[in-house]
PDB file of N, CA and C in Angstrom:
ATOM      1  N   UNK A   1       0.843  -1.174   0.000  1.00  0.00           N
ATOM      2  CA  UNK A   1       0.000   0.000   0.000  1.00  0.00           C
ATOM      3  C   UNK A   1       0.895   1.246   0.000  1.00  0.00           C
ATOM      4  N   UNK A   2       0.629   2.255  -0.675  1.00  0.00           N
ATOM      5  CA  UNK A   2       1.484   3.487  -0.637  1.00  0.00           C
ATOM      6  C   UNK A   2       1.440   4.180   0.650  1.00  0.00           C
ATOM      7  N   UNK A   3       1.972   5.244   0.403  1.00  0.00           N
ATOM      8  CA  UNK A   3       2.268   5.928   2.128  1.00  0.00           C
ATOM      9  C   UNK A   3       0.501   6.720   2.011  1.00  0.00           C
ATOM     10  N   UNK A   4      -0.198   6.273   3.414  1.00  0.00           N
ATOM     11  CA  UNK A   4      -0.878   7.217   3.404  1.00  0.00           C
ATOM     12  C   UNK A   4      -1.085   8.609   3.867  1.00  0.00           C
ATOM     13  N   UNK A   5      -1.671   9.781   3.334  1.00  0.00           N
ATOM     14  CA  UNK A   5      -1.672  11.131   4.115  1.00  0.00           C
ATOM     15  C   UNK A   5      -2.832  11.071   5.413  1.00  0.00           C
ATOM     16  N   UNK A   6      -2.077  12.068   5.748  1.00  0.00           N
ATOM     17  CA  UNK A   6      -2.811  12.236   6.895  1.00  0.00           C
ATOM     18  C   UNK A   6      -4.505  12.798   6.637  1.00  0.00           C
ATOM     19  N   UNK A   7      -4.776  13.793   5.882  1.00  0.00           N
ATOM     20  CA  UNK A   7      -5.731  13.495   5.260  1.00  0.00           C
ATOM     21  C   UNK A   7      -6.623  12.490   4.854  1.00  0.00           C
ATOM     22  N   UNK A   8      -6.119  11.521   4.065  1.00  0.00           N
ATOM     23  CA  UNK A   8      -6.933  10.361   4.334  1.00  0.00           C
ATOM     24  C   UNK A   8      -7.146   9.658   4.906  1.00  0.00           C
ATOM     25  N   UNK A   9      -6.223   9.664   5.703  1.00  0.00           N
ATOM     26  CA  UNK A   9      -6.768   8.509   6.855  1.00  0.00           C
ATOM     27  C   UNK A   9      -7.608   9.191   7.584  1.00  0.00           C
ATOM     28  N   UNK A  10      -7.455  10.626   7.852  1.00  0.00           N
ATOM     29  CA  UNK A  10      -8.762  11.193   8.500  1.00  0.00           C
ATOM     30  C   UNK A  10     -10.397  10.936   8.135  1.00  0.00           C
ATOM     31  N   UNK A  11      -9.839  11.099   6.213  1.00  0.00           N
ATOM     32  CA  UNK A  11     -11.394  10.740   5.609  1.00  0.00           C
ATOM     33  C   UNK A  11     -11.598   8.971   5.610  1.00  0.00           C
ATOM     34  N   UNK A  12     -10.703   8.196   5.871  1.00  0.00           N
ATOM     35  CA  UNK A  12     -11.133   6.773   6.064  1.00  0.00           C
ATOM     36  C   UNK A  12     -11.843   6.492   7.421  1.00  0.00           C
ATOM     37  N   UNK A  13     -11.367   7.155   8.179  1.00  0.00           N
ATOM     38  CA  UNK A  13     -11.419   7.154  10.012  1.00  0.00           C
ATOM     39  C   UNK A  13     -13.106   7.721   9.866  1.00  0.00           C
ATOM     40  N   UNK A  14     -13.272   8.350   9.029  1.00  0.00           N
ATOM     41  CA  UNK A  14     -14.786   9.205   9.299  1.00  0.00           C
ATOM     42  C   UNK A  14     -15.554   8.379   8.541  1.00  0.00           C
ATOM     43  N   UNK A  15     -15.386   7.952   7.356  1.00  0.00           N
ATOM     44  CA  UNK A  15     -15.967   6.424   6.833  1.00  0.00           C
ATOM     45  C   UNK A  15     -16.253   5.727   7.570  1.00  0.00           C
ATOM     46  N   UNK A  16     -15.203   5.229   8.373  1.00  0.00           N
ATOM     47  CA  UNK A  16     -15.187   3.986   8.582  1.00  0.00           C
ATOM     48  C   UNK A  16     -16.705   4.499  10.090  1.00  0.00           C
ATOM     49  N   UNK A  17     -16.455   5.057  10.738  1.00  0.00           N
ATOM     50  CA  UNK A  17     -17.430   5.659  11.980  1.00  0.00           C
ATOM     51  C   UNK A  17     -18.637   6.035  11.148  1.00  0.00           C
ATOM     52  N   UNK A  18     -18.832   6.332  10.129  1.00  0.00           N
ATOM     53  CA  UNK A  18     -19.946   6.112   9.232  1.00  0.00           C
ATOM     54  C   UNK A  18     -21.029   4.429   9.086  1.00  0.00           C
ATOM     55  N   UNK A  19     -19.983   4.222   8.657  1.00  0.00           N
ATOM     56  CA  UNK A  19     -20.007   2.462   8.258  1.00  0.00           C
ATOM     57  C   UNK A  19     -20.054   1.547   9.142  1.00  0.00           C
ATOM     58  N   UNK A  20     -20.061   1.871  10.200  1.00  0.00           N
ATOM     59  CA  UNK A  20     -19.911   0.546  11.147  1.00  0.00           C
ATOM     60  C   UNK A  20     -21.763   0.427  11.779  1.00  0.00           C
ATOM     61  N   UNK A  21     -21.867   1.218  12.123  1.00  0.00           N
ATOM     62  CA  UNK A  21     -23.826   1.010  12.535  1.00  0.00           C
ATOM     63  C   UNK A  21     -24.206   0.678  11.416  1.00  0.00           C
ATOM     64  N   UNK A  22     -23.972   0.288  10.044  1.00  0.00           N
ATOM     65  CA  UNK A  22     -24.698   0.803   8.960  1.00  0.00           C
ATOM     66  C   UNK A  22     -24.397  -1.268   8.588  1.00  0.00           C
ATOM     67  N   UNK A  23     -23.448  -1.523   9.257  1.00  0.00           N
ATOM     68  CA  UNK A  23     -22.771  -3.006   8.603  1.00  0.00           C
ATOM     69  C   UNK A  23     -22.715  -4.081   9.311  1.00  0.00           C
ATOM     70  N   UNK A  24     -23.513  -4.918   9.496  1.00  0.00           N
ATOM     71  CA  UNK A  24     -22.954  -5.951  10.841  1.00  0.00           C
ATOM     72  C   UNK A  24     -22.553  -7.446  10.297  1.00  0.00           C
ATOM     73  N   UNK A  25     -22.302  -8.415  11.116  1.00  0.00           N
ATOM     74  CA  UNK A  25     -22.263  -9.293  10.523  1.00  0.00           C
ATOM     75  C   UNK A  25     -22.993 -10.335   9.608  1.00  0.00           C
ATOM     76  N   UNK A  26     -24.195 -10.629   9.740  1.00  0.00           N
ATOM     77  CA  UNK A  26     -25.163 -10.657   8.591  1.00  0.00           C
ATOM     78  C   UNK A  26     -25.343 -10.424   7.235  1.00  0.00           C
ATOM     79  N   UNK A  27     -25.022  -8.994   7.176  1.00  0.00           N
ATOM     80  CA  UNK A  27     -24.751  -8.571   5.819  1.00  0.00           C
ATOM     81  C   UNK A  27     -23.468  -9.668   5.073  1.00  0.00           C
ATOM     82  N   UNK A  28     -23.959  -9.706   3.821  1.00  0.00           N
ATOM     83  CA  UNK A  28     -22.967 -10.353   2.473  1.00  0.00           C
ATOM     84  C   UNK A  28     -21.592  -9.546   2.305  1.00  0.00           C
ATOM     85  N   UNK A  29     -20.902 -10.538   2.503  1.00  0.00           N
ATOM     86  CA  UNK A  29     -19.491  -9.285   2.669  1.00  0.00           C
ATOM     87  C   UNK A  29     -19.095  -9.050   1.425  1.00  0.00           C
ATOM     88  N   UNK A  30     -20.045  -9.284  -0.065  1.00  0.00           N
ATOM     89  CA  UNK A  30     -19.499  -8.832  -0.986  1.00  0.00           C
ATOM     90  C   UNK A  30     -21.022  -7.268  -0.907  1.00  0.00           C
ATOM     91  N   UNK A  31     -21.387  -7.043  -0.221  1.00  0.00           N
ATOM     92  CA  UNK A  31     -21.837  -6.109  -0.157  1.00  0.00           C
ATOM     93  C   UNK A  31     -21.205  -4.688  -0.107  1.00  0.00           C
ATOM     94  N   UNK A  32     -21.671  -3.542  -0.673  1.00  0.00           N
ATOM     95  CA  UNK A  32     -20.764  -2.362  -1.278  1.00  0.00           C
ATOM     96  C   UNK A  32     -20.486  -1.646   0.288  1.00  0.00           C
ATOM     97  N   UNK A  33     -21.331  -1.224   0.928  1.00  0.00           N
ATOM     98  CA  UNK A  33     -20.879  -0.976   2.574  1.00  0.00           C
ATOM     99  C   UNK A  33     -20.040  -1.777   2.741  1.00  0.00           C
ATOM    100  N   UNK A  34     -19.945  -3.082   3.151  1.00  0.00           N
ATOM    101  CA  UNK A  34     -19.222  -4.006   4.034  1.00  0.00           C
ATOM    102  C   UNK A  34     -17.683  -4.151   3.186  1.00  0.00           C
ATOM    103  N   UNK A  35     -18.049  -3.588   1.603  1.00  0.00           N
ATOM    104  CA  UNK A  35     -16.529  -3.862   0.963  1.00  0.00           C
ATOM    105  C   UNK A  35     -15.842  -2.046   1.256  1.00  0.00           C
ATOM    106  N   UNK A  36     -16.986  -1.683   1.408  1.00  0.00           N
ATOM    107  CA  UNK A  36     -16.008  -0.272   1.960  1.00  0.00           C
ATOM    108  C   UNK A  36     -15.546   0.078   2.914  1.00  0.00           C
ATOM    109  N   UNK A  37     -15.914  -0.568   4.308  1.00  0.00           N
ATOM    110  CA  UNK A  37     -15.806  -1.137   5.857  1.00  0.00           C
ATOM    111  C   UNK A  37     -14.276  -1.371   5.418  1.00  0.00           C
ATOM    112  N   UNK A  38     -14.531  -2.601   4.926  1.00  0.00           N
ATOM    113  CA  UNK A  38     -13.035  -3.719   5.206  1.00  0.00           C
ATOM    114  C   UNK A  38     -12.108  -2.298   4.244  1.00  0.00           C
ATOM    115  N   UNK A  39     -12.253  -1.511   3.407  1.00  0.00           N
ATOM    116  CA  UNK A  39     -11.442  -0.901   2.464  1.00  0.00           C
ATOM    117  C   UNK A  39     -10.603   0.306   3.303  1.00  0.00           C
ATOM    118  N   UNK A  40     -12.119   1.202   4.330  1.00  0.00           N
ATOM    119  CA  UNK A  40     -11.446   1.941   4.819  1.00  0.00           C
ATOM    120  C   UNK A  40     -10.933   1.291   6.543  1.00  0.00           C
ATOM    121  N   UNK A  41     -11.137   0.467   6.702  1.00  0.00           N
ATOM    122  CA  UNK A  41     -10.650   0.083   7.810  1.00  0.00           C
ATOM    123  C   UNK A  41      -9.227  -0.385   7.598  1.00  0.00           C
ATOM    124  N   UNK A  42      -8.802  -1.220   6.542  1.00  0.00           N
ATOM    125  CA  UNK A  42      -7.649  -1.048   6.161  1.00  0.00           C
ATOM    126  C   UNK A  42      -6.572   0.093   5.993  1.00  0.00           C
ATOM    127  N   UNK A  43      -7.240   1.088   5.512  1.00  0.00           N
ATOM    128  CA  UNK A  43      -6.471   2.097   5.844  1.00  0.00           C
ATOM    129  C   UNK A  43      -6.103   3.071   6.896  1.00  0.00           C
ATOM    130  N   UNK A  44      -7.330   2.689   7.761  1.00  0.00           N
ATOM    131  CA  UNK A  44      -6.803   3.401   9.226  1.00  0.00           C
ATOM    132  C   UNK A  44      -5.778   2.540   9.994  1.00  0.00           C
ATOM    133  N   UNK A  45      -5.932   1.098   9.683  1.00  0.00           N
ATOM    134  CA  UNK A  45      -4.873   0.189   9.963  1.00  0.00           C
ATOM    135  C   UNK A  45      -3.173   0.435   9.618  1.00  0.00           C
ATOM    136  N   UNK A  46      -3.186   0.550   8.544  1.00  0.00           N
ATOM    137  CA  UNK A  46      -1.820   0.790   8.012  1.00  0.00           C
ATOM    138  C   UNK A  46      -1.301   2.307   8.504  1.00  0.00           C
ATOM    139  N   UNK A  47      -2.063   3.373   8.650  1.00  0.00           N
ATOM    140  CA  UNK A  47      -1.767   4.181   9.200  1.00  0.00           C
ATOM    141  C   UNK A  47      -1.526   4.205  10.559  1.00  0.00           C
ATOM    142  N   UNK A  48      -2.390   3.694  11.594  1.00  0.00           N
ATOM    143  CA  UNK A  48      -1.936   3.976  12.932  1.00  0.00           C
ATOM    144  C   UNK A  48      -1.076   3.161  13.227  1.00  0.00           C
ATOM    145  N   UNK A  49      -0.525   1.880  12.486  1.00  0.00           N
ATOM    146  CA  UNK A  49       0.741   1.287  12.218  1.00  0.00           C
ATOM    147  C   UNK A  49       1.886   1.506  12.371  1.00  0.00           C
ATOM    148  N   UNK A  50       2.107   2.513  11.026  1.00  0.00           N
ATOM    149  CA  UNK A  50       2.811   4.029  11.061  1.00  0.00           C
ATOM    150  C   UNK A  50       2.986   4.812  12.013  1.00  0.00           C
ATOM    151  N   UNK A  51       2.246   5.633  11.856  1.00  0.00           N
ATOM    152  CA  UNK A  51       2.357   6.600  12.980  1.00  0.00           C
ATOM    153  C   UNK A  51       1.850   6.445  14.365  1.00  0.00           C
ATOM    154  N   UNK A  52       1.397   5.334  14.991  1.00  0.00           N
ATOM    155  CA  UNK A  52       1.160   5.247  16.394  1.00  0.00           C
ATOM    156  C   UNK A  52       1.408   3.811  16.724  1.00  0.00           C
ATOM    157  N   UNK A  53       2.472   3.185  16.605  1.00  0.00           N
ATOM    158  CA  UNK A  53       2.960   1.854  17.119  1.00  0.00           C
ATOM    159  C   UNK A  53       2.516   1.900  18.693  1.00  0.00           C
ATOM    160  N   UNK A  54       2.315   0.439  18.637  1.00  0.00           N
ATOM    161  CA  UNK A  54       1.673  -0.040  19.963  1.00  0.00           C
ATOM    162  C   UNK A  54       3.412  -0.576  20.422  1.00  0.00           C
ATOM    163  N   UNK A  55       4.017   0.065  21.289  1.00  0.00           N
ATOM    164  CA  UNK A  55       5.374  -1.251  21.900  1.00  0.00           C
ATOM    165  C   UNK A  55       4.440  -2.285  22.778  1.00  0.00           C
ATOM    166  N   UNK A  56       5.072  -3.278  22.468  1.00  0.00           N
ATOM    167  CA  UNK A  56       5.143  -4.461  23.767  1.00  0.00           C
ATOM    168  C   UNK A  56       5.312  -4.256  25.035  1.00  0.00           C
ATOM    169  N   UNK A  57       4.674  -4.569  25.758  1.00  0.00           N
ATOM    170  CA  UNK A  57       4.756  -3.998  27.167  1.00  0.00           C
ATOM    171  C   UNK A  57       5.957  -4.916  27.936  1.00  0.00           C
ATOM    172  N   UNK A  58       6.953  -4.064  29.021  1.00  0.00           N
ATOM    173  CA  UNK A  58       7.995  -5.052  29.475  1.00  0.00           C
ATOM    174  C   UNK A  58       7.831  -6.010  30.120  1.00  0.00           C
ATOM    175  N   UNK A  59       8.629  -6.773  30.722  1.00  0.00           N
ATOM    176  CA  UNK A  59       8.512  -7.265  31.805  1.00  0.00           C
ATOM    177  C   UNK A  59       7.579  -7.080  33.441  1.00  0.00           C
ATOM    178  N   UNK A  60       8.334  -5.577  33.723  1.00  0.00           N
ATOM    179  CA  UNK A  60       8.012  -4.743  34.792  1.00  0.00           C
ATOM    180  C   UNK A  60       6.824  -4.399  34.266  1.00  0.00           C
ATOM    181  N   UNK A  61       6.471  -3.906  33.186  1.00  0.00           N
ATOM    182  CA  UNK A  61       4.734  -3.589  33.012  1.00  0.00           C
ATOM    183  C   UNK A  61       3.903  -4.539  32.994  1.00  0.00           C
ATOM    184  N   UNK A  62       4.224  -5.639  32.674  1.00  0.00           N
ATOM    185  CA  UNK A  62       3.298  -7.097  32.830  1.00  0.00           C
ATOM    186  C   UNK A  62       2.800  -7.229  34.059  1.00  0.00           C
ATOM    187  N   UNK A  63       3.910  -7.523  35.104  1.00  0.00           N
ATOM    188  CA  UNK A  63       3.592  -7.866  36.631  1.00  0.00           C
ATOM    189  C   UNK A  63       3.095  -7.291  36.842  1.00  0.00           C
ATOM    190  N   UNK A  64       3.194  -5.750  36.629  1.00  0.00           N
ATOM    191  CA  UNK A  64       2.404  -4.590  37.896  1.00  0.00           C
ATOM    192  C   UNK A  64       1.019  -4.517  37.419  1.00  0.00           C
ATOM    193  N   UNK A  65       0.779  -4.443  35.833  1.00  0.00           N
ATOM    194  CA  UNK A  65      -0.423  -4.332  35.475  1.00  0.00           C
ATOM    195  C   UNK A  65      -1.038  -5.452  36.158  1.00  0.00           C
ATOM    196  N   UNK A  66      -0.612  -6.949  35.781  1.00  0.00           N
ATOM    197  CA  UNK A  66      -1.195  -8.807  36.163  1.00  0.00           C
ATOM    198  C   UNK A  66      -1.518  -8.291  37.808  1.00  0.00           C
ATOM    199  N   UNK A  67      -0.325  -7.759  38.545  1.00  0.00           N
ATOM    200  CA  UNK A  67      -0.972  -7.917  40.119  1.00  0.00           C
ATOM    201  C   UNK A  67      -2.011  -6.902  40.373  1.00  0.00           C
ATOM    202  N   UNK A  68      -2.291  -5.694  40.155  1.00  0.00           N
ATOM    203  CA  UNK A  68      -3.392  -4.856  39.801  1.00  0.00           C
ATOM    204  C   UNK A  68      -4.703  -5.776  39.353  1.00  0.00           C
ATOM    205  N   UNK A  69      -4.529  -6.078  38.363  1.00  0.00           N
ATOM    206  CA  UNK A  69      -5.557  -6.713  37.500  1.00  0.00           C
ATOM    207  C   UNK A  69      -6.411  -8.032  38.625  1.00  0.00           C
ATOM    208  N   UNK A  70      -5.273  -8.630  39.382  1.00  0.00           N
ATOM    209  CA  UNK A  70      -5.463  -9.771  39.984  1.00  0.00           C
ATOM    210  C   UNK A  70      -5.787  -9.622  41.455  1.00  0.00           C
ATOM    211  N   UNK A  71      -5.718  -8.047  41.853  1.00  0.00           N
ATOM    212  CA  UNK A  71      -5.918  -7.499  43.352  1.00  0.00           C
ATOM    213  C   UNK A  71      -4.938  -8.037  44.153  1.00  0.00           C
ATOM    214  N   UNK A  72      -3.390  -8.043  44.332  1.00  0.00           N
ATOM    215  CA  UNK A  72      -2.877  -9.018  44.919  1.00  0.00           C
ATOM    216  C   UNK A  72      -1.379  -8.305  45.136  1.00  0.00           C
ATOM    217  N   UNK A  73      -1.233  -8.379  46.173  1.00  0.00           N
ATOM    218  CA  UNK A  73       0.310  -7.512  46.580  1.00  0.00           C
ATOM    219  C   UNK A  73       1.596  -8.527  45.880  1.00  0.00           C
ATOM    220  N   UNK A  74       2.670  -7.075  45.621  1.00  0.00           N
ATOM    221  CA  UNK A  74       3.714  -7.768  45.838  1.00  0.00           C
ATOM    222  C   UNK A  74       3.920  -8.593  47.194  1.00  0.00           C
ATOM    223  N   UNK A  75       3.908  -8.701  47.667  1.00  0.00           N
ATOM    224  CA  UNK A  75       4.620  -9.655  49.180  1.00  0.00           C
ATOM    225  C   UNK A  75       3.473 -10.967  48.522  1.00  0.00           C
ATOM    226  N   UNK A  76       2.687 -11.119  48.816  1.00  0.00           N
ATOM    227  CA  UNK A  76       1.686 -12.288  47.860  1.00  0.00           C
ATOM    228  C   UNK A  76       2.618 -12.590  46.647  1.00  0.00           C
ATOM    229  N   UNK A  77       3.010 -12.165  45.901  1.00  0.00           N
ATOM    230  CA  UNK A  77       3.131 -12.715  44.793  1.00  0.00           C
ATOM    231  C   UNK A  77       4.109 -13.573  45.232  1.00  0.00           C
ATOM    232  N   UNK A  78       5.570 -12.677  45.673  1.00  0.00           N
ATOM    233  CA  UNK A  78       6.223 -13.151  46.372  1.00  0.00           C
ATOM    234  C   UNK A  78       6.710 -14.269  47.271  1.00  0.00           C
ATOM    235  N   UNK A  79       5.520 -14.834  47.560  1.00  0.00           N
ATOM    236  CA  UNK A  79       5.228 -15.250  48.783  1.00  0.00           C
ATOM    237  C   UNK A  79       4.157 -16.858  47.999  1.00  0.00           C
ATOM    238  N   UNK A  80       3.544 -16.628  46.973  1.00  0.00           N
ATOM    239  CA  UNK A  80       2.818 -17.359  45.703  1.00  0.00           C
ATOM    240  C   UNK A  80       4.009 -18.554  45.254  1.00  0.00           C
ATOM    241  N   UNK A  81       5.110 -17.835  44.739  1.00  0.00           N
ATOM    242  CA  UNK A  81       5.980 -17.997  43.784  1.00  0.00           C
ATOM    243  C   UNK A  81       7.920 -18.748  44.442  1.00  0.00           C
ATOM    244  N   UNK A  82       7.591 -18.373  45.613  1.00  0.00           N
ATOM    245  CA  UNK A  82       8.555 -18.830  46.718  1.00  0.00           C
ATOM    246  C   UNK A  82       9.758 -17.706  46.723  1.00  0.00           C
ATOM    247  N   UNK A  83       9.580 -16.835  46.274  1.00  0.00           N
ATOM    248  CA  UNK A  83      10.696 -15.725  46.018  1.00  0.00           C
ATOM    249  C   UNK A  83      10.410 -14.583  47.361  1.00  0.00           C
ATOM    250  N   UNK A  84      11.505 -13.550  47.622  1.00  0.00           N
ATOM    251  CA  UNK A  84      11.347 -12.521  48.359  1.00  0.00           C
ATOM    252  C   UNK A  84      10.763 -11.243  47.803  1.00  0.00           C
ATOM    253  N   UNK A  85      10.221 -10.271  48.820  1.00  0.00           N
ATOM    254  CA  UNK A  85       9.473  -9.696  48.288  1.00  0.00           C
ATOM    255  C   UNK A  85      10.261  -8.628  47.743  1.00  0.00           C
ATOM    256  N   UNK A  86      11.577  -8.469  47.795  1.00  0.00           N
ATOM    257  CA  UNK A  86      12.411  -7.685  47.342  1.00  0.00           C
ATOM    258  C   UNK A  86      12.650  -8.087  45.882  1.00  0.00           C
ATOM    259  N   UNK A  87      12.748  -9.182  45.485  1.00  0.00           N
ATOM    260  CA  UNK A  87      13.122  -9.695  44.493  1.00  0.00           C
ATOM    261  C   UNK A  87      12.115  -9.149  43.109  1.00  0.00           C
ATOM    262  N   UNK A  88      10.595  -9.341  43.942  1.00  0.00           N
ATOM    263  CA  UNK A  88       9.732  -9.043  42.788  1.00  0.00           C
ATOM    264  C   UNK A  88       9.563  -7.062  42.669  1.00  0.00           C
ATOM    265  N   UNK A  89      10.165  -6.310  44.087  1.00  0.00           N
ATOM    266  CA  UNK A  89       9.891  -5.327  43.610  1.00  0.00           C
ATOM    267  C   UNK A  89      11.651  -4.810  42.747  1.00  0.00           C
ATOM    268  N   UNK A  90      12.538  -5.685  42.675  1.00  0.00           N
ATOM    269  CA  UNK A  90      13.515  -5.732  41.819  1.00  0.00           C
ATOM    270  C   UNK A  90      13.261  -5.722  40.191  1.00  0.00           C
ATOM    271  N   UNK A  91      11.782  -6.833  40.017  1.00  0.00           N
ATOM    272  CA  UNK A  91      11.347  -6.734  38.412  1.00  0.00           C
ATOM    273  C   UNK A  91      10.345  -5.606  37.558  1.00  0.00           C
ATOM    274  N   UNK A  92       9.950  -5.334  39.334  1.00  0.00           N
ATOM    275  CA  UNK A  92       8.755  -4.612  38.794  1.00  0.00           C
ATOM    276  C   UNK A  92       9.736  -3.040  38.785  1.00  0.00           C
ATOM    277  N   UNK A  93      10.813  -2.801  39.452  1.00  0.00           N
ATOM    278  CA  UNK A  93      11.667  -1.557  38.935  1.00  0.00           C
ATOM    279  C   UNK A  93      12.541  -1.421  38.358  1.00  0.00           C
ATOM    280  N   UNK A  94      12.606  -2.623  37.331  1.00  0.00           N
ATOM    281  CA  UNK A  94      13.810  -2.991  36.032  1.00  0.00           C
ATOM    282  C   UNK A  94      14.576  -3.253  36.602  1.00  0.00           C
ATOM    283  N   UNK A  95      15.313  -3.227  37.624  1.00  0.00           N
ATOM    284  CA  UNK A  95      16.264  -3.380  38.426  1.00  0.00           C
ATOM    285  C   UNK A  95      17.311  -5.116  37.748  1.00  0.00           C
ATOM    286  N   UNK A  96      16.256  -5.906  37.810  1.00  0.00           N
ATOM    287  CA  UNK A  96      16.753  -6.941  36.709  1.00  0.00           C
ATOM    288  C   UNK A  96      15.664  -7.880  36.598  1.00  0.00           C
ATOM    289  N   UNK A  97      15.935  -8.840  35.768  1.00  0.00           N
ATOM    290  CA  UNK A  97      14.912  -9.405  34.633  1.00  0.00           C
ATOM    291  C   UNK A  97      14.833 -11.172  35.413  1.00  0.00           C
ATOM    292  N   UNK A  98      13.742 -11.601  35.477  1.00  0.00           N
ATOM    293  CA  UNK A  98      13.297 -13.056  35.918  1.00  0.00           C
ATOM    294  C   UNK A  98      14.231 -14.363  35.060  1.00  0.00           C
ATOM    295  N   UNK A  99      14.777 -14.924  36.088  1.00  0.00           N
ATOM    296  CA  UNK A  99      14.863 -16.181  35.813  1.00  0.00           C
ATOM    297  C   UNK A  99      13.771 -16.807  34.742  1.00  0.00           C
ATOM    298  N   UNK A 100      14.234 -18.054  33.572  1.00  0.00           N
ATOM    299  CA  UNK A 100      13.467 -18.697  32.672  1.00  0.00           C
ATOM    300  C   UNK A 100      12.412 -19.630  33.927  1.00  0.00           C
ATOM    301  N   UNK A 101      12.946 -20.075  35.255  1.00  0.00           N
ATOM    302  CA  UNK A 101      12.086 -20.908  36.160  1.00  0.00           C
ATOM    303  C   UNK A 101      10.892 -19.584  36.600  1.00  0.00           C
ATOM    304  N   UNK A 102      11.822 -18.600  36.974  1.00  0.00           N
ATOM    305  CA  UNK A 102      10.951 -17.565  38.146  1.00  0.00           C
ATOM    306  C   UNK A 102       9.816 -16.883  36.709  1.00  0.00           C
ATOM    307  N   UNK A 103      10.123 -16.580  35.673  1.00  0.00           N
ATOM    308  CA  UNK A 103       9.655 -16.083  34.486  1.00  0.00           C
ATOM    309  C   UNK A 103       8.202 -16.980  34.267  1.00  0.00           C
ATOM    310  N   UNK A 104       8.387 -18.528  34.073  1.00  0.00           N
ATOM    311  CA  UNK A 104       7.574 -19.327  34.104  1.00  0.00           C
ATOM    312  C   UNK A 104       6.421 -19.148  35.435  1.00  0.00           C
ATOM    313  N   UNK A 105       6.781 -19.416  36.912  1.00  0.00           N
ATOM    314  CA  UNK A 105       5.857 -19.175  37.716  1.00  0.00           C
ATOM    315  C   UNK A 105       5.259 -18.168  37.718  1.00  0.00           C
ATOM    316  N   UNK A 106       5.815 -16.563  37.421  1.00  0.00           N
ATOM    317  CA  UNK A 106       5.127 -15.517  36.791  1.00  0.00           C
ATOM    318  C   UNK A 106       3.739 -15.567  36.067  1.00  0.00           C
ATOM    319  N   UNK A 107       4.449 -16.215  35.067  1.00  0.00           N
ATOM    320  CA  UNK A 107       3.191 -16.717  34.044  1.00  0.00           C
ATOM    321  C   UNK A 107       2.242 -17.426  34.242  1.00  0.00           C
ATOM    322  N   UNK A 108       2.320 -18.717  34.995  1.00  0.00           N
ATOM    323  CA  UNK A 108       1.254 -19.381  35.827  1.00  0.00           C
ATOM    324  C   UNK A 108       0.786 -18.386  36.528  1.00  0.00           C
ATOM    325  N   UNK A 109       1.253 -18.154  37.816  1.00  0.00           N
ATOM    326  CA  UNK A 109       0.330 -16.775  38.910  1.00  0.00           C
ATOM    327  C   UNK A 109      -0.287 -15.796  38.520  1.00  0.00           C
ATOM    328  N   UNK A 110       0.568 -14.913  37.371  1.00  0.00           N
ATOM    329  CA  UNK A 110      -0.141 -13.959  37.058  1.00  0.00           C
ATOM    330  C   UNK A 110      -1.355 -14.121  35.525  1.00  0.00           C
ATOM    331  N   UNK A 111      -0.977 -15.272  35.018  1.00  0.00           N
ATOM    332  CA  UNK A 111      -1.758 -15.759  33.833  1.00  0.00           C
ATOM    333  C   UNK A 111      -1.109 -15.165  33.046  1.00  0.00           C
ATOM    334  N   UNK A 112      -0.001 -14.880  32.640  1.00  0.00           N
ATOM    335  CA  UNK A 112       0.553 -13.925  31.773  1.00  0.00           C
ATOM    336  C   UNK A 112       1.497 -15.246  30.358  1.00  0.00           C
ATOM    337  N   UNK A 113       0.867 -15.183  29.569  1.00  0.00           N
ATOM    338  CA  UNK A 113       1.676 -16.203  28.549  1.00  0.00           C
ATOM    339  C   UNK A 113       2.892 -15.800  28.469  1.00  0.00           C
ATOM    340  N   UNK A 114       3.380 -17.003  28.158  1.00  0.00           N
ATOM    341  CA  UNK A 114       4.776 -16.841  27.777  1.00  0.00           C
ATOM    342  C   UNK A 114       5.862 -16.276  26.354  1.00  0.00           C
ATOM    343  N   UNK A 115       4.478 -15.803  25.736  1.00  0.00           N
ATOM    344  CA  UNK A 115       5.062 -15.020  24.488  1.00  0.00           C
ATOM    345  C   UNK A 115       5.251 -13.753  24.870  1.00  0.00           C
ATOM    346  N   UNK A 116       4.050 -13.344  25.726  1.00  0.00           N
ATOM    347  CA  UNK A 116       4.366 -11.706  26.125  1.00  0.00           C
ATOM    348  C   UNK A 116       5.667 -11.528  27.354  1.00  0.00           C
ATOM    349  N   UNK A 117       5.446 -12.885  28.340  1.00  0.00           N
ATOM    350  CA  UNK A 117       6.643 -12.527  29.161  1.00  0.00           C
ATOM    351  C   UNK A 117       7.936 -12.629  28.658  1.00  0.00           C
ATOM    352  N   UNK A 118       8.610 -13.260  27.609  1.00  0.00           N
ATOM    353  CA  UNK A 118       9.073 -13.408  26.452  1.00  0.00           C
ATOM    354  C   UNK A 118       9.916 -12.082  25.273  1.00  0.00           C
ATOM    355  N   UNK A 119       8.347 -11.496  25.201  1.00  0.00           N
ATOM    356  CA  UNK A 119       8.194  -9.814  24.787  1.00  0.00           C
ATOM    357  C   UNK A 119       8.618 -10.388  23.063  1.00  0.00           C
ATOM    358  N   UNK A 120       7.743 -11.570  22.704  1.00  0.00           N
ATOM    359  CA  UNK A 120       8.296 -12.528  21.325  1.00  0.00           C
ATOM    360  C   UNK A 120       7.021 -11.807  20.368  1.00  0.00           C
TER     361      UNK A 120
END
């Protein structure tokens, strides 16, 4: 796809918020809405691609978000996982990075797969 302007992706972005009450799944996707859906949605895609990359979240952002998410203190996790509670506020302040064993129990406790703890 060529580079898009900012301009258009504005006018795809307003399409597309056009088009979406107008299209659901039901409809025939060789239908002229639903082929203009997928057309301009593509292009807000490739653009915020571009210009607004999502990074991977780290290590340290995994845990803190997972123990938040999970209501559950460091000293718990800690304490979950057989480690000190120093240790986990060591990951959660970059300080340094989990063992492939301690990385793994992470992932069990906090439910966090191992592609994202990984960062693959």
């Amino acid at each position: 796809m060529e580079k898009i302007t900012k301009e258009q992706y504005e006018f795809a972005l307003a399409k597309v918020e056009e088009l979406l009450p107008l299209v659901d799944d039901n409809m025939p996707a060789n239908d002229k809405k639903a082929l203009e859906l997928s057309v301009m949605s593509d292009i807000v895609i490739a653009y915020e691609k571009a210009h607004f990359p999502i990074e991977k979240p780290t290590v340290s952002e995994l845990i803190e978000l997972s123990l938040e998410e999970k209501g559950i203190t460091q000293r718990e996790l800690a304490s979950n996982i057989g480690i000190s509670p120093s240790r986990v506020n060591d990951y959660i302040a970059g300080r340094s990075e989990p063992t492939l064993k301690i990385a793994r129990l992470l992932c069990i406790e906090l439910n966090i797969s191992p592609e994202a703890m990984l960062r693959v």
